[in-house]
Every structure is written in structure tokens, then in C-alpha cells.
Protein backbone atom coordinates (compact mmCIF):
# COMPACT_ATOMS: atom_id res chain seq x y z
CA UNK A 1 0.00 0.00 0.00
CA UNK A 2 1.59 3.55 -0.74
CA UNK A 3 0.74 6.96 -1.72
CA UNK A 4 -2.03 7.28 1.06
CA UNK A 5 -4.53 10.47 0.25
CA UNK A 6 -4.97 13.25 2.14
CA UNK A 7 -6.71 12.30 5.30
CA UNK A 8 -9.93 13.73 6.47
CA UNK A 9 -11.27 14.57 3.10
CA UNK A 10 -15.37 14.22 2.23
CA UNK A 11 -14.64 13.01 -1.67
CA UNK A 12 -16.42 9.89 -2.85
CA UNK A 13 -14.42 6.55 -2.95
CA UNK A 14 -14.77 4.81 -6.16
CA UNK A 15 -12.16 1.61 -6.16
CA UNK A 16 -10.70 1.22 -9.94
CA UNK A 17 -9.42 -2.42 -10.52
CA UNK A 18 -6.57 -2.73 -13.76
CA UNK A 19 -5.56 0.46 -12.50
CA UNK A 20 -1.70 0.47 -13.77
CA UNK A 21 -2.48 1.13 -17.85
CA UNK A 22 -5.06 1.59 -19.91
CA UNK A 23 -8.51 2.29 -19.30
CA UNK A 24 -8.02 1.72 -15.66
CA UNK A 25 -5.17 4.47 -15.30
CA UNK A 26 -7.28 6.47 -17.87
CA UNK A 27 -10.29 6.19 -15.89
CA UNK A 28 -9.22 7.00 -12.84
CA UNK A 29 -7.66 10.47 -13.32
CA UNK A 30 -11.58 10.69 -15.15
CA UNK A 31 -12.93 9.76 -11.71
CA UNK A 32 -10.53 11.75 -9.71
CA UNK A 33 -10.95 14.82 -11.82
CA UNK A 34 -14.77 14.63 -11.15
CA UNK A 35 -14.04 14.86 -7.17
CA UNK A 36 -13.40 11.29 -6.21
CA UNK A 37 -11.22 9.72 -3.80
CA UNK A 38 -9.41 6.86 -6.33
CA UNK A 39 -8.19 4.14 -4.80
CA UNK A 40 -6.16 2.83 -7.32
CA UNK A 41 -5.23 -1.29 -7.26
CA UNK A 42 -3.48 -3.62 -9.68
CA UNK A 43 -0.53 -6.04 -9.01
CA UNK A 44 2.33 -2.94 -10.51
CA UNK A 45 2.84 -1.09 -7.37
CA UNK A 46 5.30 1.29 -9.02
CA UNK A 47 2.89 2.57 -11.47
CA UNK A 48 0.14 2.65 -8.89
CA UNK A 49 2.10 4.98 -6.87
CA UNK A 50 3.15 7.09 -9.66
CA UNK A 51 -0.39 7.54 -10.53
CA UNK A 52 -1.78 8.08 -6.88
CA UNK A 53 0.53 10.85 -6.40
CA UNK A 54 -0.30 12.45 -9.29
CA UNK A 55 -4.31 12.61 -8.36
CA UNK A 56 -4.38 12.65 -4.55
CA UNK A 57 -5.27 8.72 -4.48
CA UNK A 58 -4.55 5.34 -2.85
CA UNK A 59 -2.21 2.99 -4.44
CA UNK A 60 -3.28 -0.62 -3.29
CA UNK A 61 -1.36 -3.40 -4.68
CA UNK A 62 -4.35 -6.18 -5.59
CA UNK A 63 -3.88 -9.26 -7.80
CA UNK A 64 -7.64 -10.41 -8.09
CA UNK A 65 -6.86 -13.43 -8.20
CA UNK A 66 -5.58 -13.70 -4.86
CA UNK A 67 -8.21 -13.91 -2.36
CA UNK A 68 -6.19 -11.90 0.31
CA UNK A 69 -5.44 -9.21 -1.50
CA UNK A 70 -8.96 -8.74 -2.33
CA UNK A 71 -9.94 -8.57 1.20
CA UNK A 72 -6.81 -6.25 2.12
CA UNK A 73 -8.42 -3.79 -0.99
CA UNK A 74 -11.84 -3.39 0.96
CA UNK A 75 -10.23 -3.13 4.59
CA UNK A 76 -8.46 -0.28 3.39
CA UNK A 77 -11.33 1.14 1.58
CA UNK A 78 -13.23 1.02 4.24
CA UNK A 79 -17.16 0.92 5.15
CA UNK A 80 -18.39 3.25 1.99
CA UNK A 81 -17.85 2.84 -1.59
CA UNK A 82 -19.20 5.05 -4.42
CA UNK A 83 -18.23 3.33 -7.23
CA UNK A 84 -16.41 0.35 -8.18
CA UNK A 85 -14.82 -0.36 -11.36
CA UNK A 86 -14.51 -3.55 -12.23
CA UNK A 87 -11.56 -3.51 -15.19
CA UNK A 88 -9.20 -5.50 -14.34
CA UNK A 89 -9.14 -8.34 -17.03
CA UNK A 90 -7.62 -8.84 -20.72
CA UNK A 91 -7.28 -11.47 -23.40
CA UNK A 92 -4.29 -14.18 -23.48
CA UNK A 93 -3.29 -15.40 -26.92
CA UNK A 94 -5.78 -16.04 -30.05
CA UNK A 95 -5.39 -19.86 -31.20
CA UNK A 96 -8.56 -21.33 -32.80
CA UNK A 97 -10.23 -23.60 -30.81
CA UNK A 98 -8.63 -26.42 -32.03
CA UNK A 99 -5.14 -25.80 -31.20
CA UNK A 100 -5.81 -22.96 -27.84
CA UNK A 101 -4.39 -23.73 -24.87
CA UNK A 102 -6.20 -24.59 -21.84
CA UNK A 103 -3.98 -22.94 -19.84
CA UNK A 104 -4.47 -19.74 -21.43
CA UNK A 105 -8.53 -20.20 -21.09
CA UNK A 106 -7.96 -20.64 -17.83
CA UNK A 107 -5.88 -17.51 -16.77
CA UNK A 108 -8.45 -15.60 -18.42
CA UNK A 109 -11.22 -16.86 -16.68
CA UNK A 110 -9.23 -16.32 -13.28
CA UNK A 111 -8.92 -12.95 -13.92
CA UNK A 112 -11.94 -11.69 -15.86
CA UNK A 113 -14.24 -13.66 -14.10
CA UNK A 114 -13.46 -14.92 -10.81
CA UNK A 115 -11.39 -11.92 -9.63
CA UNK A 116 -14.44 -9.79 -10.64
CA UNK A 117 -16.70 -12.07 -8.35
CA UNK A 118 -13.73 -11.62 -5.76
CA UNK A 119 -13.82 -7.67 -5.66
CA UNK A 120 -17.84 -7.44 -6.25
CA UNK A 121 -18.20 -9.75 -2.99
CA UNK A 122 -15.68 -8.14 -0.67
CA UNK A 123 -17.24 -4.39 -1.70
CA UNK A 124 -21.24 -5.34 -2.37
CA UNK A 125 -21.65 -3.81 1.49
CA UNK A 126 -19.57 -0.92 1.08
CA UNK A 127 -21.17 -0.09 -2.44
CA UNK A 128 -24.80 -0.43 -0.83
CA UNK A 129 -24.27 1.66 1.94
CA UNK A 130 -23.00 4.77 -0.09
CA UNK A 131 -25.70 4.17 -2.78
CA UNK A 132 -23.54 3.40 -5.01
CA UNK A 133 -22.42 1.81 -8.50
CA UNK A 134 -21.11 -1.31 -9.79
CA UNK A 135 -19.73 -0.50 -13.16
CA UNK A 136 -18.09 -3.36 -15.15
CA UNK A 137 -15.68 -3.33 -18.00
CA UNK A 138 -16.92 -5.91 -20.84
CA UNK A 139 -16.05 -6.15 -24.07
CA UNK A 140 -17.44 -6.35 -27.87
CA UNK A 141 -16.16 -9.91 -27.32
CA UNK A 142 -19.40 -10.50 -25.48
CA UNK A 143 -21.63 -9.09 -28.29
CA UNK A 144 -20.65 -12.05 -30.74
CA UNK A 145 -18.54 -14.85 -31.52
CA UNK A 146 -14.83 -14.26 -34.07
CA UNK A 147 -12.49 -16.53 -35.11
CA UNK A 148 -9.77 -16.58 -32.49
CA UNK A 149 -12.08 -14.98 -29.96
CA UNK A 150 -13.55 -18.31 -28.06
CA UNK A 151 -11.47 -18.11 -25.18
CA UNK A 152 -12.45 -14.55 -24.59
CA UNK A 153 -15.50 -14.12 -25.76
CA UNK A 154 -16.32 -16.59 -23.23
CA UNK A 155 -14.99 -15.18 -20.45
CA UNK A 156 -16.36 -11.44 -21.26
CA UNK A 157 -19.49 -12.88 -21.80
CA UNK A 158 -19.68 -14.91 -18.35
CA UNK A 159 -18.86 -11.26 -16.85
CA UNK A 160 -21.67 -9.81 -18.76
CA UNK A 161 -23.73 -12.47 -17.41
CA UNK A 162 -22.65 -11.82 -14.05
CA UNK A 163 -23.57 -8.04 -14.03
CA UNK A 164 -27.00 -8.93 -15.66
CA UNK A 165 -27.70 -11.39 -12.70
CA UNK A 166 -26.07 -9.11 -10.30
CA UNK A 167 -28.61 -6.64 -11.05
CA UNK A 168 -31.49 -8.84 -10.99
CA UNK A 169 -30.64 -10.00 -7.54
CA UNK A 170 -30.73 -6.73 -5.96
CA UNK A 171 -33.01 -5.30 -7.56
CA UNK A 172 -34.60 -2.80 -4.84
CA UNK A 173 -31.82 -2.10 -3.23
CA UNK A 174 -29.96 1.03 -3.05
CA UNK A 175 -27.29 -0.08 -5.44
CA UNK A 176 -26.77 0.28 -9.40
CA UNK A 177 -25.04 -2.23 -11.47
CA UNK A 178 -23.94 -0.64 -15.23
CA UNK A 179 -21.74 -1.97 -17.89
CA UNK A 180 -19.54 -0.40 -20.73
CA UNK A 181 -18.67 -2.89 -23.13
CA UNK A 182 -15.54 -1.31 -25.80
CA UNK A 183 -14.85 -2.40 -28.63
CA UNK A 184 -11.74 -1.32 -30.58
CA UNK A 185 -9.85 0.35 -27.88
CA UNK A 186 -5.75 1.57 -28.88
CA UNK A 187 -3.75 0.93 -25.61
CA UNK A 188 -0.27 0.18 -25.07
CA UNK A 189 -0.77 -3.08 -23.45
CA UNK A 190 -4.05 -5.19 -24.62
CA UNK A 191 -3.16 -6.61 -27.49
CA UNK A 192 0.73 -6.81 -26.78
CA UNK A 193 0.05 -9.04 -23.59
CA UNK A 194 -2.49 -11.27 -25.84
CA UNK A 195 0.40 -11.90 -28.60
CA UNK A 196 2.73 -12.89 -25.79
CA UNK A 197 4.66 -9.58 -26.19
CA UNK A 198 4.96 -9.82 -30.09
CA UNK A 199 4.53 -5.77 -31.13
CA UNK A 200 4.17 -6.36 -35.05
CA UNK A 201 1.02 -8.84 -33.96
CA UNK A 202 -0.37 -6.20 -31.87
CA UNK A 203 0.28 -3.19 -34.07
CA UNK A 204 -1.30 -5.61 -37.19
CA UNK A 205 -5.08 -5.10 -34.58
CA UNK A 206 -5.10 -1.57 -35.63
CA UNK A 207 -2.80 -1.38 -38.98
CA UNK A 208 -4.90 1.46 -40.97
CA UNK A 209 -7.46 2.30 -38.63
CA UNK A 210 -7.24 6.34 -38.55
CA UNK A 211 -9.06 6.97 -34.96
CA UNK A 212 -9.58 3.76 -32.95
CA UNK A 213 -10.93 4.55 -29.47
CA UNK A 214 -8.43 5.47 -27.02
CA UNK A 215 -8.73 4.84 -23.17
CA UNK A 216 -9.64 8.26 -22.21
CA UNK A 217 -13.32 7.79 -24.37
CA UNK A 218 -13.87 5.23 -22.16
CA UNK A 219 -12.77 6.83 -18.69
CA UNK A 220 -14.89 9.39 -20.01
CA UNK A 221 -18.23 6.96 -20.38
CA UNK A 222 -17.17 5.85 -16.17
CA UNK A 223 -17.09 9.19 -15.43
CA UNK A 224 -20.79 10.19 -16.71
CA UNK A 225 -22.02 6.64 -16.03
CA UNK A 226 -20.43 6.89 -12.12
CA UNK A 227 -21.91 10.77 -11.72
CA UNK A 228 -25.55 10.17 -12.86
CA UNK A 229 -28.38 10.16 -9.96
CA UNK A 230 -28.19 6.99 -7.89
CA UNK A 231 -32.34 6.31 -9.71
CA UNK A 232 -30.29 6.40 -13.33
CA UNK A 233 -28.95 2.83 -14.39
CA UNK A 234 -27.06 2.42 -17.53
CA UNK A 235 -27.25 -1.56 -18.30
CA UNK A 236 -25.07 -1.44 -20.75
CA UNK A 237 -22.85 1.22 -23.13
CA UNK A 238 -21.68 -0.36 -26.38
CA UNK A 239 -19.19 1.65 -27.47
CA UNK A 240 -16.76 1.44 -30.51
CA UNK A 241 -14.88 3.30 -33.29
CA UNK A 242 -16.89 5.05 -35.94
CA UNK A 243 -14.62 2.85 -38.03
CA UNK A 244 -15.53 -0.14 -36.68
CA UNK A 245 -19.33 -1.54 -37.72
CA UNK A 246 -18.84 -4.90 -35.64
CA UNK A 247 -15.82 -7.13 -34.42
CA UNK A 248 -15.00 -8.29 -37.81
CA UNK A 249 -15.66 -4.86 -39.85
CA UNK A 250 -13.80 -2.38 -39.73
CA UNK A 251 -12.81 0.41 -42.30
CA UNK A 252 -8.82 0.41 -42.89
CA UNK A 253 -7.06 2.42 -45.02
């Protein structure tokens, strides 16, 4: 834990998960800017800290996966959540079915789906008694099926399918449960983690795509989503490119 805020402060918590790049880094400076209290977790500490600093945060090193850590994130949280963003995820490799590798499937899952049930379990009480907002991170992936895509698309999917029960299952209480699902999103990271580090693979994603969507379009979409009226729930927020019509069409130059 490092880079504790300033103490005594009234701001809003809102707990961003994936926090150390991307559209987790991206959307908390959103959140922060808009008055929140960030407390910002992923497994990078150094980056965490760098970006605490920088907007009056919490840096809380958190592997969801690890069942500890999870519970250390809402101890230091604390009794009252805002908003929790549930990003922390990404895809690993893109074999076909017939050649993927289990192992690969599996990480996935761990991550995208079980640590989201981690962090939505150990904050559910904090979230409902500040009125607050699940908001969950999705994916195209879970709009339709691509060649490549099985391992992923299942696993986005399952967390779509978790926020959609989620909400059912509270229903009358005092807490909202929202999705954004991107779709063609340009970060440094994503796609060079799925190709295993390979840059000309994950360059090749966006190879003649003038304006894919950047993280800050979506940190922007967290920030309106997490600053409606607590009555206001936004089940879900498909948003891609204009220059991409659906996962396998996209305009390229």
C-alpha cells in the first residue's frame, strides 16, 4: 500500500481495478478529476504509486486473483464505496479452438471472471451503503462470436452475465449495477500481452485504422455513467470506433 490520500477529506471513494495502464489508469484520473477519492489497485505497485501521487489517491497493490489481497483492498477502503470499477481483465493469446491452450482459457477466466466475483463480494456492502455503482468493463467480445475470440469471448461474456444477474438479484436495493462494453480500444498493453509480447502482432489489430478509441473515451463513459443520480442505471454502453461496424468490420485504409 503507498501513496495514502490526504486524510480527512469528504470526496467519494470509487475503487478502480486494472488500474496500472489503460482504461483503468485512464479512468481513474476521469474519476478523480470529477471529485473522487481513487483508490487505485493492480498487481504494478510502481505505477500505482506514480499515478496516486499524481491525483491525490490510494495505491493498493491487488492481484484479483488472490483472495487476500482482495480482502486487504476493501479493509483499506473502508465501510463506503461510491463506485467500483470492475476492469481488471484482458485477453491471453488467439489460437482457434482447435489448437488454444487450456492454460491460457484458464488464466483468463481467473482474472476476468473470478477476480471480478472476488472484488464485487468483498465491496457489495460498502457499495450499498453509499448508494452506489457497480460498473463493469466488458467487451465487444461478449456481443458475438470471431475466429480466435472463443477463449475470450467466453470469459467477457460470463462477466456480462454476471452483471445482468447481479442486477437482478438486488433489484430494490440502493445499489446500481452498469456496464460499458468497448470495442476497438488503442492501448499500449491489450493486445501486446495477448500476442505474448509480439509488437508487429499487436500493431497488425489496428494497422490502418485512422481513430480507434483510445482509453480516455472510455474513462470518459465511467465518469458520466459513475456521476448520474443513484435512480439512473445504464445496463449497458456499447461503445466502438466510428470505423468499426462490428468485431470483424472495420474500415482500414
Amino acid at each position: 500500500m503507498a501513496a495514502l490520500a490526504s486524510s480527512h477529506d469528504d470526496r467519494k471513494i470509487a475503487v478502480v481495478t486494472g488500474a496500472s495502464s489503460g482504461i483503468g489508469a485512464a479512468s481513474a484520473r476521469a474519476l478523480a478529476g470529477d471529485g473522487f477519492k481513487v483508490f487505485c489497485a493492480a498487481r504494478r505497485i510502481d505505477r500505482l504509486t506514480e499515478l496516486a501521487d499524481q491525483i491525490d489517491g490510494v495505491a493498493i497493490a491487488c492481484d484479483v486473483t488472490d483472495q487476500d489481497q482482495v480482502d486487504a483492498l476493501a479493509a483499506a477502503v473502508g465501510p463506503r464505496c461510491d463506485v467500483v470499477l470492475n476492469n481488471a481483465g484482458g485477453a491471453v493469446g488467439q489460437d482457434p479452438i482447435e489448437t488454444a491452450d487450456v492454460a491460457d482459457w484458464e488464466r483468463m477466466y481467473q482474472i476476468n471472471v473470478a477476480g471480478t466475483l472476488r472484488v464485487t463480494q468483498a465491496l457489495l456492502g460498502a457499495v450499498e451503503a453509499a448508494h452506489g455503482a457497480f460498473i463493469f468493463i466488458t467487451s465487444t467480445a461478449a456481443e458475438t462470436a470471431y475466429e480466435g475470440g472463443g477463449g475470450y469471448c467466453g470469459v467477457k461474456s460470463a462477466e456480462r452475465f454476471m452483471a445482468g444477474s447481479l442486477r437482478l438479484e438486488l433489484v430494490g436495493r440502493p445499489i446500481r449495477v452498469c456496464e460499458v462494453s468497448p470495442g476497438m480500444v488503442h492501448t499500449d498493453e491489450f493486445s501486446l500481452v495477448r500476442f505474448g509480447g509480439d509488437q508487429a502482432k499487436a500493431d497488425a489489430v489496428y494497422a490502418g485504422v485512422a481513430e480507434p478509441l483510445v482509453a480516455a473515451d472510455i474513462a470518459e463513459a465511467v465518469r458520466w455513467i459513475a456521476t448520474l443520480p443513484e435512480h439512473v442505471n445504464i445496463d449497458r454502453l456499447v461503445i466502438r470506433p466510428r470505423a468499426q461496424a462490428a468485431n470483424w468490420k472495420v474500415a482500414r485504409d
